[in-house]
Protein backbone atom coordinates (compact mmCIF):
# COMPACT_ATOMS: atom_id res chain seq x y z
CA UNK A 1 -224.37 -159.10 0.01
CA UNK A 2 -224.31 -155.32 -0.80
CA UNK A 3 -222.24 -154.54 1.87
CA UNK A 4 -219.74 -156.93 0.81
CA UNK A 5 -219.42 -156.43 -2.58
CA UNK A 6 -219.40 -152.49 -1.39
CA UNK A 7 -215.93 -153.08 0.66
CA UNK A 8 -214.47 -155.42 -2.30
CA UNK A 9 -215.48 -152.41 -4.76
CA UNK A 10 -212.73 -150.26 -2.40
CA UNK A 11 -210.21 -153.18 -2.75
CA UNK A 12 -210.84 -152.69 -6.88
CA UNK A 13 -208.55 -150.06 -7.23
CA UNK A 14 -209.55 -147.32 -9.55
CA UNK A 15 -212.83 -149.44 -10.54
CA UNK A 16 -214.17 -148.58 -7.04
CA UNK A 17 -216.43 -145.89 -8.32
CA UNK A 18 -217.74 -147.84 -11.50
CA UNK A 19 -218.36 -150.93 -8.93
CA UNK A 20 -220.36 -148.51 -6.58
CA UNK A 21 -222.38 -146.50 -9.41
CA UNK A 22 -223.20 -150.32 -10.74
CA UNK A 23 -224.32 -150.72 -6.69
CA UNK A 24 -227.20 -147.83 -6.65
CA UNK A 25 -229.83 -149.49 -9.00
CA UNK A 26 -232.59 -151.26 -8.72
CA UNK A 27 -230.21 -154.46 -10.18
CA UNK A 28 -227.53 -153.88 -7.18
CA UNK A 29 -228.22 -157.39 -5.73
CA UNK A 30 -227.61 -158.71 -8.97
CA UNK A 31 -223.89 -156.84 -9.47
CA UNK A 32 -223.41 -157.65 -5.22
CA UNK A 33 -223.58 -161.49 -6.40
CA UNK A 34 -221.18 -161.20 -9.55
CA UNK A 35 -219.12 -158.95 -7.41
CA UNK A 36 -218.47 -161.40 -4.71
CA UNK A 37 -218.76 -164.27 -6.62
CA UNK A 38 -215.59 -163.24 -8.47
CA UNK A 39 -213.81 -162.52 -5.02
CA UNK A 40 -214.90 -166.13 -4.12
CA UNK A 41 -213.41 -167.76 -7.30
CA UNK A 42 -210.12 -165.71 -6.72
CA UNK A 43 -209.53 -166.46 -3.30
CA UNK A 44 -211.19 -170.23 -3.04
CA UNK A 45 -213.35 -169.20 -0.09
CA UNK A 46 -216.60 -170.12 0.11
CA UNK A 47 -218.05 -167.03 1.70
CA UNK A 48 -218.37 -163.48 1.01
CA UNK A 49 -216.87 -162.22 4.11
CA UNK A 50 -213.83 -164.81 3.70
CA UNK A 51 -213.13 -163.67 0.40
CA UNK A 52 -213.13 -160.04 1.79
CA UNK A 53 -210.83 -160.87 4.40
CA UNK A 54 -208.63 -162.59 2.27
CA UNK A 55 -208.62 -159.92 -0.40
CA UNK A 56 -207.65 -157.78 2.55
CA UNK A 57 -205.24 -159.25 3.68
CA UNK A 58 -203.22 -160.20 0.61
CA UNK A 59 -201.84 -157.66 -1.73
CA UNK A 60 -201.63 -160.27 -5.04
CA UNK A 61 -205.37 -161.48 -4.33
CA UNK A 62 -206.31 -157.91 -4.10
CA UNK A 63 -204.78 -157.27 -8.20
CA UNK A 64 -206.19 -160.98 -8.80
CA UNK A 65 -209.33 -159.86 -7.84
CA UNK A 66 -209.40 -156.29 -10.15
CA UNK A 67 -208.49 -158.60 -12.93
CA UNK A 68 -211.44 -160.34 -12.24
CA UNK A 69 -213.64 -157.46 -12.11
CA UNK A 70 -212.38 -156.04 -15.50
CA UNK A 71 -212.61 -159.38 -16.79
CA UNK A 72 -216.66 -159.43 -15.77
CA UNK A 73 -216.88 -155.45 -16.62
CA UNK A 74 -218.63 -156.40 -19.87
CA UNK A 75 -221.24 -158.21 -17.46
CA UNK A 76 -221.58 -155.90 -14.70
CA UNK A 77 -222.14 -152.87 -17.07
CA UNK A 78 -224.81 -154.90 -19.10
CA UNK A 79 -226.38 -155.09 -15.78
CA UNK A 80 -226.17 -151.47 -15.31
CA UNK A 81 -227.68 -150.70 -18.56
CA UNK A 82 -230.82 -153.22 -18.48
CA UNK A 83 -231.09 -150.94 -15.00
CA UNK A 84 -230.84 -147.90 -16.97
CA UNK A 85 -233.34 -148.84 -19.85
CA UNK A 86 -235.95 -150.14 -17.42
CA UNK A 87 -235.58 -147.01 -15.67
CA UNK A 88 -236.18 -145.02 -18.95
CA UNK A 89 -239.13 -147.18 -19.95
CA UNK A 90 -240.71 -146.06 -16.58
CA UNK A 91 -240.35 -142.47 -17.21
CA UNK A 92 -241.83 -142.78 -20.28
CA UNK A 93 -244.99 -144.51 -19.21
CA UNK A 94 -244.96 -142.46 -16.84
CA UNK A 95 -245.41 -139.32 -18.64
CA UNK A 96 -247.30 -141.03 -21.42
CA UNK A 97 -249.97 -141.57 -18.43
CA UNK A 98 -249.79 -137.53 -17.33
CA UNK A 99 -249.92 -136.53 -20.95
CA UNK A 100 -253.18 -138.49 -21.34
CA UNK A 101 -254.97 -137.41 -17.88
CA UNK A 102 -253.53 -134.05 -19.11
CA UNK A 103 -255.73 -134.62 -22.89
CA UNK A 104 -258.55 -135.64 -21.17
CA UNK A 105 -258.82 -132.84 -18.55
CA UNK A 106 -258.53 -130.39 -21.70
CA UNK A 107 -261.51 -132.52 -23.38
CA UNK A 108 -263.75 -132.16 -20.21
CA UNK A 109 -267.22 -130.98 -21.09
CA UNK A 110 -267.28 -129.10 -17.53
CA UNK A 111 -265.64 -125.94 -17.13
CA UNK A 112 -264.02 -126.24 -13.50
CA UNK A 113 -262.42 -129.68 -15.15
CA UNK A 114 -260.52 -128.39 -18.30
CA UNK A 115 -259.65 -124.76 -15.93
CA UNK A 116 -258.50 -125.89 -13.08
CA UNK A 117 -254.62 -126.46 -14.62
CA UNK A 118 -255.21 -123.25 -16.42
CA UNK A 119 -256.18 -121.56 -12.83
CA UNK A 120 -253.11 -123.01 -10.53
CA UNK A 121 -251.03 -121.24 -13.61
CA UNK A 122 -252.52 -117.96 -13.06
CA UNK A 123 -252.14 -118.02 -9.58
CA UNK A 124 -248.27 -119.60 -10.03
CA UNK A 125 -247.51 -116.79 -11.68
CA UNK A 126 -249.08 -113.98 -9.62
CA UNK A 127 -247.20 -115.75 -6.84
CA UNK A 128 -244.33 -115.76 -8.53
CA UNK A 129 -244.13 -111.73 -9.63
CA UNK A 130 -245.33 -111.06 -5.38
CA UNK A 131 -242.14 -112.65 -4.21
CA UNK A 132 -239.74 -111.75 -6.37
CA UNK A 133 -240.99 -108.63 -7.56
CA UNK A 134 -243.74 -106.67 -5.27
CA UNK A 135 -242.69 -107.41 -2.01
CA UNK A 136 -239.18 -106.03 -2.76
CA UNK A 137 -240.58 -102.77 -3.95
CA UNK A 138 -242.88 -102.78 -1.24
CA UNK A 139 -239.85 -103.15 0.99
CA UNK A 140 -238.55 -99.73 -0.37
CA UNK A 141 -241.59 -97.97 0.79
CA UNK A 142 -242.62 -100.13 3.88
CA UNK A 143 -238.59 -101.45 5.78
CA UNK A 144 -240.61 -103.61 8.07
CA UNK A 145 -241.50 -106.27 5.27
CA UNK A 146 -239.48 -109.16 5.14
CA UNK A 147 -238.50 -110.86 2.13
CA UNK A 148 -240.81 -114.25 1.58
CA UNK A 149 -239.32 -117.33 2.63
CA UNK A 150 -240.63 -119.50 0.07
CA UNK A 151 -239.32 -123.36 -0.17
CA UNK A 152 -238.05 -124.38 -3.33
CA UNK A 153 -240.71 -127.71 -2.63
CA UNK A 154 -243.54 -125.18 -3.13
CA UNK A 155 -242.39 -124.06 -6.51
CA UNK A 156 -241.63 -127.25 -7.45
CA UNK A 157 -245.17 -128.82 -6.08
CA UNK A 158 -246.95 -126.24 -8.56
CA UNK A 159 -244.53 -126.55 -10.97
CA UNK A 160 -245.97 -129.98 -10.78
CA UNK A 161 -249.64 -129.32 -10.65
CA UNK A 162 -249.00 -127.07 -13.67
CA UNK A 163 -247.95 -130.10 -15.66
CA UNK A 164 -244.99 -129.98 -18.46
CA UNK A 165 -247.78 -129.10 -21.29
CA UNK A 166 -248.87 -125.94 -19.83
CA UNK A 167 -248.04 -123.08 -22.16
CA UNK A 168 -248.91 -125.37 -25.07
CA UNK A 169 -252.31 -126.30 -24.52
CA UNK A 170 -252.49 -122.32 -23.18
CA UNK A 171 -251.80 -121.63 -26.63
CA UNK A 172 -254.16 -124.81 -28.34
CA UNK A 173 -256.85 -122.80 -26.06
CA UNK A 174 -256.39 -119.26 -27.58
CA UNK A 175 -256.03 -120.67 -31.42
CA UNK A 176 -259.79 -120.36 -32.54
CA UNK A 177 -258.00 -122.33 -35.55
CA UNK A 178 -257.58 -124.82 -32.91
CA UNK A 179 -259.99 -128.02 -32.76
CA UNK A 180 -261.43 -128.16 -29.84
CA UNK A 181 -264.69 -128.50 -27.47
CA UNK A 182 -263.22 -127.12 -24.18
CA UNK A 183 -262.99 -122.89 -24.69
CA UNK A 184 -265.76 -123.05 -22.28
């Protein structure tokens, strides 16, 4: 049905690229069916591929069936933006679930437990300054050192590891103010 409703989106005129961002979420079977069900009802055929052929073929079905789609535009982009709230509602519960494992690694009684996010830091950022800033002045001194080649994955894996609460609970850790039980 995709497919389909992916070669009637290039027979919608200047809707194509609405009707193909409305196509790449998690709803796109859902906007396929509306899709070609309005290309059905506009040229009486009682398949997809008819209707596409048809649509095709004949310039007036073709306009027909762009009235159609603006007609349902209210519908399709409701579609879109259930698609784009569910989406949001995962993101949130999923970093609701990091920021907790994150609060209960800093609550750890053992040592290794609320340090080990702490440690990858550390060693991010002595990684960091050796690739971007040693190594070049070694390079002044010693030609025969090439420049790292480090993947922007890697950064972004311990980017990861590091969490998106880093620096703060850094800083919650060096406030004796601070409540807390895990300063080791």
């Amino acid at each position: 049905m995709i497919p389909i409703a992916l070669a009637l989106a290039q027979m919608a005129g200047s809707l194509a690229p609405t009707i193909a961002g409305w196509l790449g979420g998690s709803k796109a079977e859902d906007v396929a069916t509306k899709v070609v069900d309005a290309a059905k009802v506009v040229t009486g055929q009682s398949t997809g591929d008819a209707a596409l052929a048809a649509i095709q073929a004949d310039p007036q079905l073709a306009m027909q069936f762009q009235k159609a789609v603006l007609d349902n535009q209210a519908q399709l982009a409701q579609i879109a933006a259930d698609v784009s709230k569910a989406e949001l509602a995962a993101d949130v519960a999923n970093t609701a679930a990091v920021s907790q494992t994150m609060q209960t690694e800093a609550k750890a009684d053992h040592w290794p437990t609320y340090s080990w996010r702490p440690f990858v830091g550390f060693c991010f950022g002595i990684a960091w300054i050796g690739a971007y800033f040693i190594i070049p002045l070694l390079r002044g001194w010693w030609p025969n050192i090439t420049e790292p080649s480090i993947p922007p994955e890697a950064w972004i894996a311990i980017g990861g590891v590091l969490g998106v609460a880093s620096w703060f609970r850094g800083k919650a850790q060096a406030d004796r103010r601070a409540p807390s039980d895990n300063r080791g």
